[in-house]
N, C-alpha and C. Protein backbone atom coordinates (compact mmCIF):
# COMPACT_ATOMS: atom_id res chain seq x y z
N UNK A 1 87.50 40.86 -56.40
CA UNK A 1 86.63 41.38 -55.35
C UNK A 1 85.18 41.24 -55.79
N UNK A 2 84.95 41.98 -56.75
CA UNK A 2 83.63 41.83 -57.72
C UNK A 2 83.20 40.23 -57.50
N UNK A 3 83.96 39.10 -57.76
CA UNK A 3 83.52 38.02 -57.95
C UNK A 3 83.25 37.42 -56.87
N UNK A 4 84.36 37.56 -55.77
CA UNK A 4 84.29 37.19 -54.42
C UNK A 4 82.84 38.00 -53.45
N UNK A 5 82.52 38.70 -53.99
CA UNK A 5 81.16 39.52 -53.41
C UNK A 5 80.46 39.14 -54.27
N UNK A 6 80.15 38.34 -55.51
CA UNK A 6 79.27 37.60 -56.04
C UNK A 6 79.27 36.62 -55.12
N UNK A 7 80.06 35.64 -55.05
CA UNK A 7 80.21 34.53 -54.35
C UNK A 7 79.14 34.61 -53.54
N UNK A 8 79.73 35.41 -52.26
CA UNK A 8 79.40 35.74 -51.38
C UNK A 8 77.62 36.19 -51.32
N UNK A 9 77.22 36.90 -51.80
CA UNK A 9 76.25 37.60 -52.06
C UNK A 9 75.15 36.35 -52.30
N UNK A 10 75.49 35.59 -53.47
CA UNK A 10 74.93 34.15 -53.92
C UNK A 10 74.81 33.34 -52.75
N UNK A 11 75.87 33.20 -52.14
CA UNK A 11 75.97 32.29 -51.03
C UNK A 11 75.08 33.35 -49.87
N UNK A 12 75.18 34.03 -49.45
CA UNK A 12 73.98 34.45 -48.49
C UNK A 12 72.59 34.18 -49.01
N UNK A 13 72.43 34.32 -50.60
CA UNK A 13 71.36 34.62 -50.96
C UNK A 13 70.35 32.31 -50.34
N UNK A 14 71.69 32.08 -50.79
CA UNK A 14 71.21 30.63 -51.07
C UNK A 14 70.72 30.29 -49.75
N UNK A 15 72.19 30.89 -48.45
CA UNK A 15 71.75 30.57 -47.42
C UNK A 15 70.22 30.77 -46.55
N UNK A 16 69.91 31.91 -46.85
CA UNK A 16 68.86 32.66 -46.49
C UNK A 16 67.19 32.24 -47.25
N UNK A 17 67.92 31.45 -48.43
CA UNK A 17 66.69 31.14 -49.09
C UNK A 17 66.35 29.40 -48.21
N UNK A 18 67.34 28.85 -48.40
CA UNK A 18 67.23 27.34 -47.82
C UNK A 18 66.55 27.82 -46.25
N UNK A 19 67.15 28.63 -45.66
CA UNK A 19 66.90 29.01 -44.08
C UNK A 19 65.33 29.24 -43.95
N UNK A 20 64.89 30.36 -45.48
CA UNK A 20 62.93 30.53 -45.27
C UNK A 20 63.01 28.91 -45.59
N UNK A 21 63.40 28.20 -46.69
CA UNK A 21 62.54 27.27 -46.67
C UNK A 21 62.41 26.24 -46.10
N UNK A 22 63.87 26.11 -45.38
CA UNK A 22 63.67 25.13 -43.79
C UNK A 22 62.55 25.49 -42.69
N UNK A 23 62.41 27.04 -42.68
CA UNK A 23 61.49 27.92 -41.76
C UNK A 23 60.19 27.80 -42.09
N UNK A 24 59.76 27.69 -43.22
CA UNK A 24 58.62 27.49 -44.12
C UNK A 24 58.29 25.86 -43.74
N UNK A 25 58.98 25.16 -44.35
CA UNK A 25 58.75 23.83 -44.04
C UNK A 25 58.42 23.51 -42.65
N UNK A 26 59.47 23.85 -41.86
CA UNK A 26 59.26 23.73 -40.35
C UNK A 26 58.02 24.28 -39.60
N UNK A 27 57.73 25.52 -40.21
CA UNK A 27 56.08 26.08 -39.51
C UNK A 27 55.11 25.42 -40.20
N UNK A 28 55.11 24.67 -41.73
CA UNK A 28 53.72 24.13 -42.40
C UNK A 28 53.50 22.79 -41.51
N UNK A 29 54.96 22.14 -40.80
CA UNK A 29 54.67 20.55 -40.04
C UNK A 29 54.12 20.89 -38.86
N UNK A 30 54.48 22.71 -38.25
CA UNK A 30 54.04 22.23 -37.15
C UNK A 30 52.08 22.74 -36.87
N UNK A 31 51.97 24.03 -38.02
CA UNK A 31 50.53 24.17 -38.24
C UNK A 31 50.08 22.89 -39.07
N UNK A 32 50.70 21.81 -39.60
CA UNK A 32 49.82 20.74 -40.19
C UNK A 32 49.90 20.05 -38.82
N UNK A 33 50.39 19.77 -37.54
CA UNK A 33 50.44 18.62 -36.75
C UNK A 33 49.59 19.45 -35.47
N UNK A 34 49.76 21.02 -35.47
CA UNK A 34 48.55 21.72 -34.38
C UNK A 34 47.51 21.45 -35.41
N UNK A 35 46.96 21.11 -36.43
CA UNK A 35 45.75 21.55 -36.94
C UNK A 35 44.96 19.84 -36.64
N UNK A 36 46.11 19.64 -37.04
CA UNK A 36 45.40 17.82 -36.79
C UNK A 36 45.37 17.15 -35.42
N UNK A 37 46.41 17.61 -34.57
CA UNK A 37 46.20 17.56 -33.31
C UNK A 37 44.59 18.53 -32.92
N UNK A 38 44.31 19.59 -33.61
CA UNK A 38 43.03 20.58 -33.20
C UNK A 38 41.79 19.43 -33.60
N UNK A 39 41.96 18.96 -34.90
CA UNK A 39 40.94 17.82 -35.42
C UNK A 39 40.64 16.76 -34.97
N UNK A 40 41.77 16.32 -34.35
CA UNK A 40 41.60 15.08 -33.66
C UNK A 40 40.75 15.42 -32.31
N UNK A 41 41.05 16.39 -31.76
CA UNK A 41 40.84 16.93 -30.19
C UNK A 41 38.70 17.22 -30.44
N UNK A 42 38.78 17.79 -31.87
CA UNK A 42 37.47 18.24 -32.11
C UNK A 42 36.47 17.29 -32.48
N UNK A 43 37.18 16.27 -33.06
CA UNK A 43 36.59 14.85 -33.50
C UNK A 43 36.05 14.01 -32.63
N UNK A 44 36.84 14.09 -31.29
CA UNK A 44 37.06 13.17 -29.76
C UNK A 44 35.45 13.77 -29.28
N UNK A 45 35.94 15.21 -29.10
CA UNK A 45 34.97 15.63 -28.34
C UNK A 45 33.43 15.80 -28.81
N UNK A 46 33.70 15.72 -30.40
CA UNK A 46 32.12 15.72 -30.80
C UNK A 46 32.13 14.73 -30.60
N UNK A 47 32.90 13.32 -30.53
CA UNK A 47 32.41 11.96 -30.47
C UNK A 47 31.53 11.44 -29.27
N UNK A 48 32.09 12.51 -28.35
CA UNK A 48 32.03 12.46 -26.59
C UNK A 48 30.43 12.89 -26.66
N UNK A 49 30.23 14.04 -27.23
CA UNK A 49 28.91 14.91 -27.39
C UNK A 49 28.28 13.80 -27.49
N UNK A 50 28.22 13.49 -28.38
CA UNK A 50 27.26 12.66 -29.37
C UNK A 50 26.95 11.53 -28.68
N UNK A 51 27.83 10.71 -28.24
CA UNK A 51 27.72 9.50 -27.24
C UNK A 51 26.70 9.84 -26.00
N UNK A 52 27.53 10.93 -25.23
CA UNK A 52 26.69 11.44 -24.11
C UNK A 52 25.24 11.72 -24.50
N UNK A 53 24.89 12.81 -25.72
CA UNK A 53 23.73 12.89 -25.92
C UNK A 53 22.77 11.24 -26.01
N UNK A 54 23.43 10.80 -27.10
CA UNK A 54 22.98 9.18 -27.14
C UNK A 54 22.44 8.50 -26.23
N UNK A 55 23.42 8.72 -24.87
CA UNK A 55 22.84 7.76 -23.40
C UNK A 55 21.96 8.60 -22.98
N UNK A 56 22.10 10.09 -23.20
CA UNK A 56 20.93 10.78 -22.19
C UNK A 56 19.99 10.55 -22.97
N UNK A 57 19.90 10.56 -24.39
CA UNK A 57 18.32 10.34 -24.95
C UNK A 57 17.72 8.58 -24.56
N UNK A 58 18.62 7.81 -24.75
CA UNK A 58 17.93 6.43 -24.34
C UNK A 58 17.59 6.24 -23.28
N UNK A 59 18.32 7.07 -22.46
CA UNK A 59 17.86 7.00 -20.68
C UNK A 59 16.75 7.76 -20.73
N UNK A 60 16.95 8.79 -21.00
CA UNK A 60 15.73 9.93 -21.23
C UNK A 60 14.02 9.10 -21.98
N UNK A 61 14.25 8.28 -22.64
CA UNK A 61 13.13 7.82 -23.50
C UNK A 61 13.07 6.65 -22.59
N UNK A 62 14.07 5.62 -22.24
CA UNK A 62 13.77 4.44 -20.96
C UNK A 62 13.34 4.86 -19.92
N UNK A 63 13.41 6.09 -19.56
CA UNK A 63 12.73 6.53 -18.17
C UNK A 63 11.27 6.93 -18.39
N UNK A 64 10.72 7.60 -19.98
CA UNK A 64 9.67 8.18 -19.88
C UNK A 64 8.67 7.06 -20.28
N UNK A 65 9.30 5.94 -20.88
CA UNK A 65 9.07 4.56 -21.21
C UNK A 65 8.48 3.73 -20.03
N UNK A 66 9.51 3.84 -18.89
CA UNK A 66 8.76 3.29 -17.67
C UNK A 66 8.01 3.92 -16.83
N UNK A 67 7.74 5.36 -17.13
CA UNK A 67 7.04 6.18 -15.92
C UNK A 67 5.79 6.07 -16.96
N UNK A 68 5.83 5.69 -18.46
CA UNK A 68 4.31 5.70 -19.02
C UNK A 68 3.63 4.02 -18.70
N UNK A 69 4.77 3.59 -18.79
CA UNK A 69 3.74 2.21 -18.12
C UNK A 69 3.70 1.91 -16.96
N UNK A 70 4.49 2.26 -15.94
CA UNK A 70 3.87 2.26 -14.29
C UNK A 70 2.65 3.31 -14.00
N UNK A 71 2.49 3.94 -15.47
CA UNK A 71 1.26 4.96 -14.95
C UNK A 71 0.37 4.30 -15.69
N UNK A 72 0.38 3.93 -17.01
CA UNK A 72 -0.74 2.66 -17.52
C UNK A 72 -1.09 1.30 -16.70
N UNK A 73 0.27 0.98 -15.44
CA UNK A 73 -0.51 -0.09 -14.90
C UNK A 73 -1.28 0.71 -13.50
N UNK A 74 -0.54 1.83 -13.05
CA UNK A 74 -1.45 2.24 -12.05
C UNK A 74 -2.96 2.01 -12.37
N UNK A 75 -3.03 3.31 -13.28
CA UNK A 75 -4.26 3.53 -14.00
C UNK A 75 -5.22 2.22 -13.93
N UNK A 76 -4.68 0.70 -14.78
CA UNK A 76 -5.39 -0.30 -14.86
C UNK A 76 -6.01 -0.76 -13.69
N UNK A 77 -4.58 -0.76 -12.98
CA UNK A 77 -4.91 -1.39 -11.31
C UNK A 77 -6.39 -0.79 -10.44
N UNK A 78 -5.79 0.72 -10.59
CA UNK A 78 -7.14 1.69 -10.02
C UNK A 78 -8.27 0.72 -10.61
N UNK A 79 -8.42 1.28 -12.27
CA UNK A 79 -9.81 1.05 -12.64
C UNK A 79 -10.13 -0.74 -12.27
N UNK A 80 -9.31 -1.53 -12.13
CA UNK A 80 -9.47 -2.71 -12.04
C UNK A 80 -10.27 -2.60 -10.63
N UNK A 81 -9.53 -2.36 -9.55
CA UNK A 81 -9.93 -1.84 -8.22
C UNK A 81 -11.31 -1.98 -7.90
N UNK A 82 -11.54 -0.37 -8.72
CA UNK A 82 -12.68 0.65 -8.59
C UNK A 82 -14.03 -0.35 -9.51
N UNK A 83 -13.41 -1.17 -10.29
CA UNK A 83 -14.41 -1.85 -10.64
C UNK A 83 -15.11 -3.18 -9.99
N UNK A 84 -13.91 -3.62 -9.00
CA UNK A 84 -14.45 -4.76 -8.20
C UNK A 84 -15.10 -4.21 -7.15
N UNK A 85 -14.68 -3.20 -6.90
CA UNK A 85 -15.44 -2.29 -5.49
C UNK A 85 -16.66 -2.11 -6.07
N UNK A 86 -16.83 -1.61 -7.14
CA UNK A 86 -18.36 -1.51 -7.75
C UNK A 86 -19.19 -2.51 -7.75
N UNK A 87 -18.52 -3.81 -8.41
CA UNK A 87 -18.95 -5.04 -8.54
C UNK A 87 -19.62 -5.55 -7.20
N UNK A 88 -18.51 -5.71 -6.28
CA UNK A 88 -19.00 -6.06 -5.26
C UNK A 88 -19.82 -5.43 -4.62
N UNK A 89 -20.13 -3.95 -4.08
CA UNK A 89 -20.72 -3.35 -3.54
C UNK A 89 -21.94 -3.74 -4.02
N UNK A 90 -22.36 -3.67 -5.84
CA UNK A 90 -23.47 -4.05 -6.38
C UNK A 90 -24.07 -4.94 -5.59
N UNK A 91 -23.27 -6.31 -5.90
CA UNK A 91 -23.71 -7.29 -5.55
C UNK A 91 -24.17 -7.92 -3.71
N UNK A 92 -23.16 -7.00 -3.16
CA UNK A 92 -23.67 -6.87 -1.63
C UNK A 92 -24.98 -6.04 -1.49
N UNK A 93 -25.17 -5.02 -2.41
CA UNK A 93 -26.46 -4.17 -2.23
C UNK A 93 -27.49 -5.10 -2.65
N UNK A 94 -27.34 -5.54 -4.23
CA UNK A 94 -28.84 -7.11 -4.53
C UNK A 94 -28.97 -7.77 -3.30
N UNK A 95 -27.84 -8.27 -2.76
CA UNK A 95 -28.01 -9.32 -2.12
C UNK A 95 -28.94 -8.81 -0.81
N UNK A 96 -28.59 -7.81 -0.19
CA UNK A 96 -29.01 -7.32 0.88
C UNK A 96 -30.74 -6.69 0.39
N UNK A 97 -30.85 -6.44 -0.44
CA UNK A 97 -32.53 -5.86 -1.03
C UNK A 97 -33.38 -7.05 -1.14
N UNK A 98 -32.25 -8.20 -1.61
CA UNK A 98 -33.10 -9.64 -1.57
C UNK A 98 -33.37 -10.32 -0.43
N UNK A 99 -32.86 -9.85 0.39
CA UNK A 99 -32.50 -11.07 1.91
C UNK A 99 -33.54 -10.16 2.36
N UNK A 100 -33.75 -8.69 2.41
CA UNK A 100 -34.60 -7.63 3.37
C UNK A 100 -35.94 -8.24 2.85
N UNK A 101 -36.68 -8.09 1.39
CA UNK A 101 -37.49 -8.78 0.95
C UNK A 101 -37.85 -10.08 1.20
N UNK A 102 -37.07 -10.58 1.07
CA UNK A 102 -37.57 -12.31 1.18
C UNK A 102 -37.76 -12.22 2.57
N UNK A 103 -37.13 -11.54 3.46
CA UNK A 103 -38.12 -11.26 5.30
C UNK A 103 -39.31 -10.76 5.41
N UNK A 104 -39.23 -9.66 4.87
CA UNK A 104 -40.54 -9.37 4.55
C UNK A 104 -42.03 -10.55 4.09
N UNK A 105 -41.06 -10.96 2.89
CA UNK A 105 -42.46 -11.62 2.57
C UNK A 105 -42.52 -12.70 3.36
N UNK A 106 -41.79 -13.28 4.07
CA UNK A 106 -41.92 -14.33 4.76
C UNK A 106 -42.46 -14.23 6.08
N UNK A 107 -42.38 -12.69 6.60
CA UNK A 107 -42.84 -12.23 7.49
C UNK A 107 -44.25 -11.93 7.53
N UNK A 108 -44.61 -11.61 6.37
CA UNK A 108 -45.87 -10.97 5.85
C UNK A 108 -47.12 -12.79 5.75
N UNK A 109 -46.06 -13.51 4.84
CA UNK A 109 -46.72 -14.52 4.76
C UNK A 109 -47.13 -15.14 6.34
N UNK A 110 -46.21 -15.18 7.40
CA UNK A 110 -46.09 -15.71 8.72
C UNK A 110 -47.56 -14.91 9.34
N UNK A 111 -47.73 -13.72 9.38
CA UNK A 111 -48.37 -12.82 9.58
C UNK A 111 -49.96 -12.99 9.17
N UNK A 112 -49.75 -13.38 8.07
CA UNK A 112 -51.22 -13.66 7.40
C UNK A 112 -51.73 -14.84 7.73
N UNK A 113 -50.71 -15.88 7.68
CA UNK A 113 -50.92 -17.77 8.01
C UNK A 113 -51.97 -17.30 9.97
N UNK A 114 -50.88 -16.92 10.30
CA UNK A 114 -51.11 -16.39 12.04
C UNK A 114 -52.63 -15.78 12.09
N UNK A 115 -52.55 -15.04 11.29
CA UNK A 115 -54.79 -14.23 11.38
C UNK A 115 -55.29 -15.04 10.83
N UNK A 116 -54.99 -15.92 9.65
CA UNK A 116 -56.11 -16.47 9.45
C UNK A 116 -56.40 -18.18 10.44
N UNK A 117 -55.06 -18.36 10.51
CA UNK A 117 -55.22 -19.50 11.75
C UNK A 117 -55.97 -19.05 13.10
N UNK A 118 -55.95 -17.53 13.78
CA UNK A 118 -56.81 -17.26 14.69
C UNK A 118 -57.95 -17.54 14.46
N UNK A 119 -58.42 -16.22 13.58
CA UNK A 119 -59.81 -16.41 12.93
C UNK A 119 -60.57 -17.61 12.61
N UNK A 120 -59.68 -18.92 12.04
CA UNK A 120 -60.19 -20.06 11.92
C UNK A 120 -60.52 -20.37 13.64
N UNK A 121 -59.98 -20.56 13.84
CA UNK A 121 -60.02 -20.95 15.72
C UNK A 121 -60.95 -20.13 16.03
N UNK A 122 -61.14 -18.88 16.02
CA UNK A 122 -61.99 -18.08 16.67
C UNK A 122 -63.33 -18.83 16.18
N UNK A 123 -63.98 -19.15 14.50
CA UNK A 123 -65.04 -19.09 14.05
C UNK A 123 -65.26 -20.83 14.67
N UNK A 124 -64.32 -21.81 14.61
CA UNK A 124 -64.69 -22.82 15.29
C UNK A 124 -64.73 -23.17 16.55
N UNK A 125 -64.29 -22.35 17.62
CA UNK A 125 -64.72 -22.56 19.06
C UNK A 125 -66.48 -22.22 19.28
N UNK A 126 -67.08 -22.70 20.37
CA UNK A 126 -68.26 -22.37 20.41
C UNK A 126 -67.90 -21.33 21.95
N UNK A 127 -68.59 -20.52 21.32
CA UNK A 127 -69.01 -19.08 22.44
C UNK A 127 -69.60 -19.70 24.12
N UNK A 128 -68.31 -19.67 24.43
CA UNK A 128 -68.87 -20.12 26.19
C UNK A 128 -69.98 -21.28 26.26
N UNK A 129 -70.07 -22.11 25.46
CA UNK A 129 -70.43 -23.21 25.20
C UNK A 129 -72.16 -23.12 25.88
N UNK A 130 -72.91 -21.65 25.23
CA UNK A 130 -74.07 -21.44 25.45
C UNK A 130 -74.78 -22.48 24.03
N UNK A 131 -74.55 -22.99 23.34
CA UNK A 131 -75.07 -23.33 22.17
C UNK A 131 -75.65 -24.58 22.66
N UNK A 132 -77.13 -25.01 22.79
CA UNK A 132 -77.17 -26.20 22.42
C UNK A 132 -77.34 -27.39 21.63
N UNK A 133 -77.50 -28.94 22.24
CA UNK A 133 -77.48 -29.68 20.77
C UNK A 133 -78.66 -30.63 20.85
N UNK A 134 -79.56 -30.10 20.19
CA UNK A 134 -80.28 -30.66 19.84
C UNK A 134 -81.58 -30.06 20.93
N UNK A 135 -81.42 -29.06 21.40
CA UNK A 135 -81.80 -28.94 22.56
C UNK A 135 -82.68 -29.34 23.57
N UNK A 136 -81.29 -30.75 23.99
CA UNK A 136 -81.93 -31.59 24.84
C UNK A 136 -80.71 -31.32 26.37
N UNK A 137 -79.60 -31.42 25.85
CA UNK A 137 -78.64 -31.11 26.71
C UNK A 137 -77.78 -30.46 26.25
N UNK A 138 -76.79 -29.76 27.74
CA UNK A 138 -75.71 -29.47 26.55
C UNK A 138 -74.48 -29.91 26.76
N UNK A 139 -73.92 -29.92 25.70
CA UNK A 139 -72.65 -30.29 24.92
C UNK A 139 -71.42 -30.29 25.83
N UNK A 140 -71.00 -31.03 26.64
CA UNK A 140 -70.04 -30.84 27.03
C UNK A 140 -68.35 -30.75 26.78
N UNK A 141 -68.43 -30.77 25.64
CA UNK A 141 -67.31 -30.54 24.87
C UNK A 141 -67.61 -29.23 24.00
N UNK A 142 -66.52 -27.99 24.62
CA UNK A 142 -66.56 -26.41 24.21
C UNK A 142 -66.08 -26.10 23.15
N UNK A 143 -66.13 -27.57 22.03
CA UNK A 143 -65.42 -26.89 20.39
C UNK A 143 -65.88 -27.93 19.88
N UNK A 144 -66.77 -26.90 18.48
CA UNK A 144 -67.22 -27.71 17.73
C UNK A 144 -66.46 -28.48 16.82
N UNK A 145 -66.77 -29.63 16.05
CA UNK A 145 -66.41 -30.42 15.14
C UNK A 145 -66.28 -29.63 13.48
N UNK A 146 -65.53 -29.41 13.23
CA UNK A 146 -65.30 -28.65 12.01
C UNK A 146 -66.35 -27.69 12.10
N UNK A 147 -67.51 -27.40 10.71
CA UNK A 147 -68.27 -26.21 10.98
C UNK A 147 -69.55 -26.56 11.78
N UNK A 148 -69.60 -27.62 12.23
CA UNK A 148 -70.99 -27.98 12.59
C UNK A 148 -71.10 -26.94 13.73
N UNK A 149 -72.48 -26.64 13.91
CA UNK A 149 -73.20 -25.82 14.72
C UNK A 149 -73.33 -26.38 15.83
N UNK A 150 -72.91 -26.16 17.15
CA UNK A 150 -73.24 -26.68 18.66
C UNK A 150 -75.08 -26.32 18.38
């Protein structure tokens, strides 16, 4: 009896020990295959992060990339603009101060040619052709010969 309840006793003991360590074994495969299934899952998704961040920063920097040079060419364009408008305006204003002037003086000159061409005429006609010549007769022709005196 004694021996047969050794047996026995041994043999539960063995059974029960193989059973934790089938149980043991069996929970370390399945926390080693959830943990690596957890790693893999955590690996993916930082990979995902990281990628995503990646495109949003290159998009993010390609966008601020093209909104700084459609605003550097605005900018140019303007000042390019604003400088031919200047340019030109300048040069329509000379032009117009020169054209007003050069009337002027041409007007002025016209003006002066005109009085002194009267005045010449005036000083060489003879006055109602009271003058005489030589005073023997008179002169029937009412304008003198350059300065000569009727």
């Amino acid at each position: 009896i004694a021996m047969a309840s050794y047996i026995a006793m041994a043999t539960y003991i063995t059974r029960a020990t193989h059973i934790a360590i089938a149980t043991y074994i069996t929970r370390a495969k399945h926390i080693a295959i959830a943990t690596h299934i957890a790693m893999a899952t955590y690996i993916a998704m930082a990979t995902y992060i990281a990628m995503v961040t990646y495109i949003a920063m290159v998009t993010y920097t390609a966008m601020a990339t093209y909104i700084a040079m459609a605003t550097h060419i605005a900018m140019a364009t303007y000042i390019a603009m604003a400088t031919y408008i200047t340019r030109v305006t300048h040069i329509a204003m000379v032009t117009y101060i020169a054209m007003v002037t050069y009337i002027a003086m041409v007007t002025y000159i016209a003006m002066v040619t005109y009085i002194a061409m009267a005045m010449a005429t005036y000083n060489v006609h003879c006055h109602g052709n009271v003058h005489r010549h030589g005073n023997v007769h008179y002169q029937s022709n009412a304008y003198c010969h350059g300065n000569v005196h009727c």
